[in-house]
Protein backbone atom coordinates (compact mmCIF):
# COMPACT_ATOMS: atom_id res chain seq x y z
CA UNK A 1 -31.48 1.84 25.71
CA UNK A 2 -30.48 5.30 26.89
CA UNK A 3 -27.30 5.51 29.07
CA UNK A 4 -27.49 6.62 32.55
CA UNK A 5 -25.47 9.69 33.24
CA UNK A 6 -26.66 10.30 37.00
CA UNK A 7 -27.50 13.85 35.73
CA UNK A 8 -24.14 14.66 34.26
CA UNK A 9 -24.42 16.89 30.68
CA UNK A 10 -22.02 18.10 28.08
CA UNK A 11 -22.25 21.57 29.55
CA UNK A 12 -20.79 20.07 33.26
CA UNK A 13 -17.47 19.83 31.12
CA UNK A 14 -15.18 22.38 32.21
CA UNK A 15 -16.99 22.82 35.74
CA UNK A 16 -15.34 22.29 39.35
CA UNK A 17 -17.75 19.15 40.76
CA UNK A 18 -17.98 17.99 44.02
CA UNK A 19 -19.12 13.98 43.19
CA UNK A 20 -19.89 11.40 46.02
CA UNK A 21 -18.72 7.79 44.65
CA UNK A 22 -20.48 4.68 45.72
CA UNK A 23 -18.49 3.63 48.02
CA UNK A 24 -18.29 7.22 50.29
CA UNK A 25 -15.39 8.66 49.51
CA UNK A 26 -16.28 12.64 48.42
CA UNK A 27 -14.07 14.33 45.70
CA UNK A 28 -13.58 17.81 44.35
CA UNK A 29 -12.76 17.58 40.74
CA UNK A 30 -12.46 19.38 37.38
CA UNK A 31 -14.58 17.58 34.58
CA UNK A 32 -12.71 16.67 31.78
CA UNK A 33 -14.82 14.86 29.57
CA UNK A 34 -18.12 12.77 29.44
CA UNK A 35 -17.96 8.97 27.22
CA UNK A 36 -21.13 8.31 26.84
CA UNK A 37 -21.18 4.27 24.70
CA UNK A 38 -23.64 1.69 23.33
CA UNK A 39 -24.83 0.10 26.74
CA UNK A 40 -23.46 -2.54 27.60
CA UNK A 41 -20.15 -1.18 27.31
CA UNK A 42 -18.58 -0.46 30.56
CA UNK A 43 -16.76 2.50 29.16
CA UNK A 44 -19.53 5.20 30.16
CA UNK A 45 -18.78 7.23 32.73
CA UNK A 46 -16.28 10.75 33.36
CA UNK A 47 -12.81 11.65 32.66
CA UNK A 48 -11.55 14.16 35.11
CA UNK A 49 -8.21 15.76 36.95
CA UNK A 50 -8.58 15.49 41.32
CA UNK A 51 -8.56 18.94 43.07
CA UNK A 52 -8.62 16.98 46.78
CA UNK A 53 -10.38 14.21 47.95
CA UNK A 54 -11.73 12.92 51.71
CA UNK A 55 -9.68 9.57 51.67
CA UNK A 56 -7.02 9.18 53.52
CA UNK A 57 -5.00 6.61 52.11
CA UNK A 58 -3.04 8.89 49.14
CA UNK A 59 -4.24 6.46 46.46
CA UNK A 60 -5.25 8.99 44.12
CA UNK A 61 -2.64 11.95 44.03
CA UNK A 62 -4.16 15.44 43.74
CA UNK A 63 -3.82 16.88 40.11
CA UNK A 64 -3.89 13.39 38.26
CA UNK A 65 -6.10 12.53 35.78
CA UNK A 66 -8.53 9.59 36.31
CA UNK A 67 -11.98 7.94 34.89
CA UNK A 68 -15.12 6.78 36.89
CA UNK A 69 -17.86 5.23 35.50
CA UNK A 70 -21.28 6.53 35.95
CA UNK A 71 -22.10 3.79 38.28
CA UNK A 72 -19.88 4.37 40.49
CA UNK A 73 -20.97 8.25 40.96
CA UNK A 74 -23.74 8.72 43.89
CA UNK A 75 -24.31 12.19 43.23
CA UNK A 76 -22.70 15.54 42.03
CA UNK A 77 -22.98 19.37 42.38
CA UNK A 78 -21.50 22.10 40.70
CA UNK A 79 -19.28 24.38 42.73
CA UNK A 80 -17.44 26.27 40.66
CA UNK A 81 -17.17 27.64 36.98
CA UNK A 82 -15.17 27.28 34.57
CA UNK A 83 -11.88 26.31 35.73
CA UNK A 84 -8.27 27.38 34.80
């Protein structure tokens, strides 16, 4: 069974993303890397570094590296190219 990606492609890598997780927060990151496994492995999902974020709480620090699975991703968009 193919894995859901919610869209995302090999050629997202290296983009600035705006994604919308599950459970509302909105985050502007730089995509890292895709793992795309045999289903039903929960390790599918994105590898990327946080540009800034909408929560409030400082739980995630801006410029760390972090993983969410494609579950947990509502939606995306592109807004910028490649970054540096």
């Amino acid at each position: 069974m193919p894995v859901d990606t919610r869209g995302f492609q090999e050629q997202h890598i290296g983009k600035r993303l705006r994604i919308e997780l599950s459970e509302g927060q909105t985050e502007e990151i730089d995509l890292l890397e895709l793992t795309i496994c045999e289903e039903p492995e929960p390790c599918c999902g994105i590898t990327y570094r946080l540009v800034r974020t909408d929560q409030s709480d400082n739980i995630k620090k801006q410029g760390a590296v972090y993983w969410a699975g494609f579950s947990s991703i509502a939606k995306f968009e592109v807004v910028g190219d490649t970054f540096t």
